[in-house]
C-alpha atoms as a PDB file:
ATOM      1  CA  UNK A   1      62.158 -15.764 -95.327  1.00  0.00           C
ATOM      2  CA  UNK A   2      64.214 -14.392 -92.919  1.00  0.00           C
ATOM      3  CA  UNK A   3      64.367 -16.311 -89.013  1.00  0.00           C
ATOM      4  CA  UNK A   4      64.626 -15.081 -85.809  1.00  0.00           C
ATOM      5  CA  UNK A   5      68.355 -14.844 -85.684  1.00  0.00           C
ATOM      6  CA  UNK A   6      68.467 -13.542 -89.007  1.00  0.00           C
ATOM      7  CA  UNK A   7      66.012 -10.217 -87.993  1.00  0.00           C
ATOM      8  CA  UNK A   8      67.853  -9.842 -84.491  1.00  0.00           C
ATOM      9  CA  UNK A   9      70.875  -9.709 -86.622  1.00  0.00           C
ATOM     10  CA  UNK A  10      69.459  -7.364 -89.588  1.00  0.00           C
ATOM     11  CA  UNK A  11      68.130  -5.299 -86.488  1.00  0.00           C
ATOM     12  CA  UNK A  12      71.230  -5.022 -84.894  1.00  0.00           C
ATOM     13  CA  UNK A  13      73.637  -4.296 -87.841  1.00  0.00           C
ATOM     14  CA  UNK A  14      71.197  -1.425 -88.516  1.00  0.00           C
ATOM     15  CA  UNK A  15      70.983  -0.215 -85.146  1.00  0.00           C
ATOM     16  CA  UNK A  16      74.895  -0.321 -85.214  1.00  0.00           C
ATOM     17  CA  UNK A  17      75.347   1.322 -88.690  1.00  0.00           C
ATOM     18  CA  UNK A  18      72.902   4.580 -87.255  1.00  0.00           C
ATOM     19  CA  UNK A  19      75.428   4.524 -84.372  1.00  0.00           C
ATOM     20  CA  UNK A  20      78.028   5.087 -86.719  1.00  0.00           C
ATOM     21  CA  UNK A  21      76.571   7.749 -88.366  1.00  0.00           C
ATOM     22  CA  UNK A  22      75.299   9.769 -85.688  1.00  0.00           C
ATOM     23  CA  UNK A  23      78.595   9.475 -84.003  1.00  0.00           C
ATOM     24  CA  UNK A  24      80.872  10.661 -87.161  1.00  0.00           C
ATOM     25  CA  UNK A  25      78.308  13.076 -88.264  1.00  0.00           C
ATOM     26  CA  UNK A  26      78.442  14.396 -84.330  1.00  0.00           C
ATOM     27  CA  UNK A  27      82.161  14.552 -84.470  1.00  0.00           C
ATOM     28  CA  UNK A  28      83.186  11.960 -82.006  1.00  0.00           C
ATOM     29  CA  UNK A  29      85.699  10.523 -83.990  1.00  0.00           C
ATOM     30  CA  UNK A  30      87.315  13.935 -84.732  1.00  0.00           C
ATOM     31  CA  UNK A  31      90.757  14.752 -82.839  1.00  0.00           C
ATOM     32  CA  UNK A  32      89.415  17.888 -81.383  1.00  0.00           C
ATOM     33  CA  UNK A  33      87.342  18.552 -78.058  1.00  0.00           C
ATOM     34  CA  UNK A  34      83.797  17.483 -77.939  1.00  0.00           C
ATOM     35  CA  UNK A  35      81.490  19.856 -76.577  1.00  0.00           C
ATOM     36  CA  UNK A  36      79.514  19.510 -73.702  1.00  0.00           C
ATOM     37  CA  UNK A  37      76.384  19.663 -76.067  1.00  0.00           C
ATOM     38  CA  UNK A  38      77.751  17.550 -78.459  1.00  0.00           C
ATOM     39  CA  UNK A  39      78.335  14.730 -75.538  1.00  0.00           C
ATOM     40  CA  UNK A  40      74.552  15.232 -74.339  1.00  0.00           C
ATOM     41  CA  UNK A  41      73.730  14.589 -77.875  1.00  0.00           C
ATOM     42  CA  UNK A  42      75.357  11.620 -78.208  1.00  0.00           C
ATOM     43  CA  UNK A  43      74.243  10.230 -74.294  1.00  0.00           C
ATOM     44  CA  UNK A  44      70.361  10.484 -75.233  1.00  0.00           C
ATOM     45  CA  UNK A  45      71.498   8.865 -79.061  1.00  0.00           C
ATOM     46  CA  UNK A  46      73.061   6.000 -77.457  1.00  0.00           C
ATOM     47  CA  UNK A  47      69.799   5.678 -74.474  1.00  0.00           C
ATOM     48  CA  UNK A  48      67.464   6.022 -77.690  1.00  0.00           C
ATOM     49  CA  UNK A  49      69.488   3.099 -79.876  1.00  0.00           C
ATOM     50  CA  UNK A  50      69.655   1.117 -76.460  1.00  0.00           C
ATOM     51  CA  UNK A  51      65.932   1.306 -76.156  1.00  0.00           C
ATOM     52  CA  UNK A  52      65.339   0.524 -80.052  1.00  0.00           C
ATOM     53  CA  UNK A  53      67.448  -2.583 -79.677  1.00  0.00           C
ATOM     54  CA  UNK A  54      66.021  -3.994 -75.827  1.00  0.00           C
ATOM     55  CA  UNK A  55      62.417  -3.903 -77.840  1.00  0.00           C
ATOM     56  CA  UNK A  56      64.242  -5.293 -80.952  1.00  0.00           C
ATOM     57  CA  UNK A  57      65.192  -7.787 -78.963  1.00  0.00           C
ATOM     58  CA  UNK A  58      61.626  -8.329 -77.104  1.00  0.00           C
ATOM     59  CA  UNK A  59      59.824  -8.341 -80.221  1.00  0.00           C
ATOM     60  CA  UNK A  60      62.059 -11.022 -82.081  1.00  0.00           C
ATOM     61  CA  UNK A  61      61.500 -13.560 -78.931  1.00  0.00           C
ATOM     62  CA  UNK A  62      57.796 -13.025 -79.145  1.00  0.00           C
ATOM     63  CA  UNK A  63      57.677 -13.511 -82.841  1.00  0.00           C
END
């Protein structure tokens, strides 16, 4: 159905769309202070989508 470009991609646009998310729900795009908690939060959230999308990545070539 779908080729390699087209998973990377689907992969990708996901991986970016739980960014969003995470980050609005979070309230990083708010006009206020982020906490220091809030920050750590997001840090291991953008490591964990990082990691999703390096083996995303690995497992598309291999395919």
């Amino acid at each position: 159905m779908f080729g390699k470009i087209g998973i990377l991609l689907t992969i990708l646009i996901l991986i970016f769309l739980f960014f969003i998310v995470i980050s609005y729900g979070a309230g990083a795009f708010s006009k206020g202070k982020i906490k220091s908690e809030t920050k750590k939060y997001l840090k291991s959230v953008n490591i964990l989508l990082i990691t999703i999308a390096i083996v995303g990545i690995i497992l598309v070539m291999f395919l």
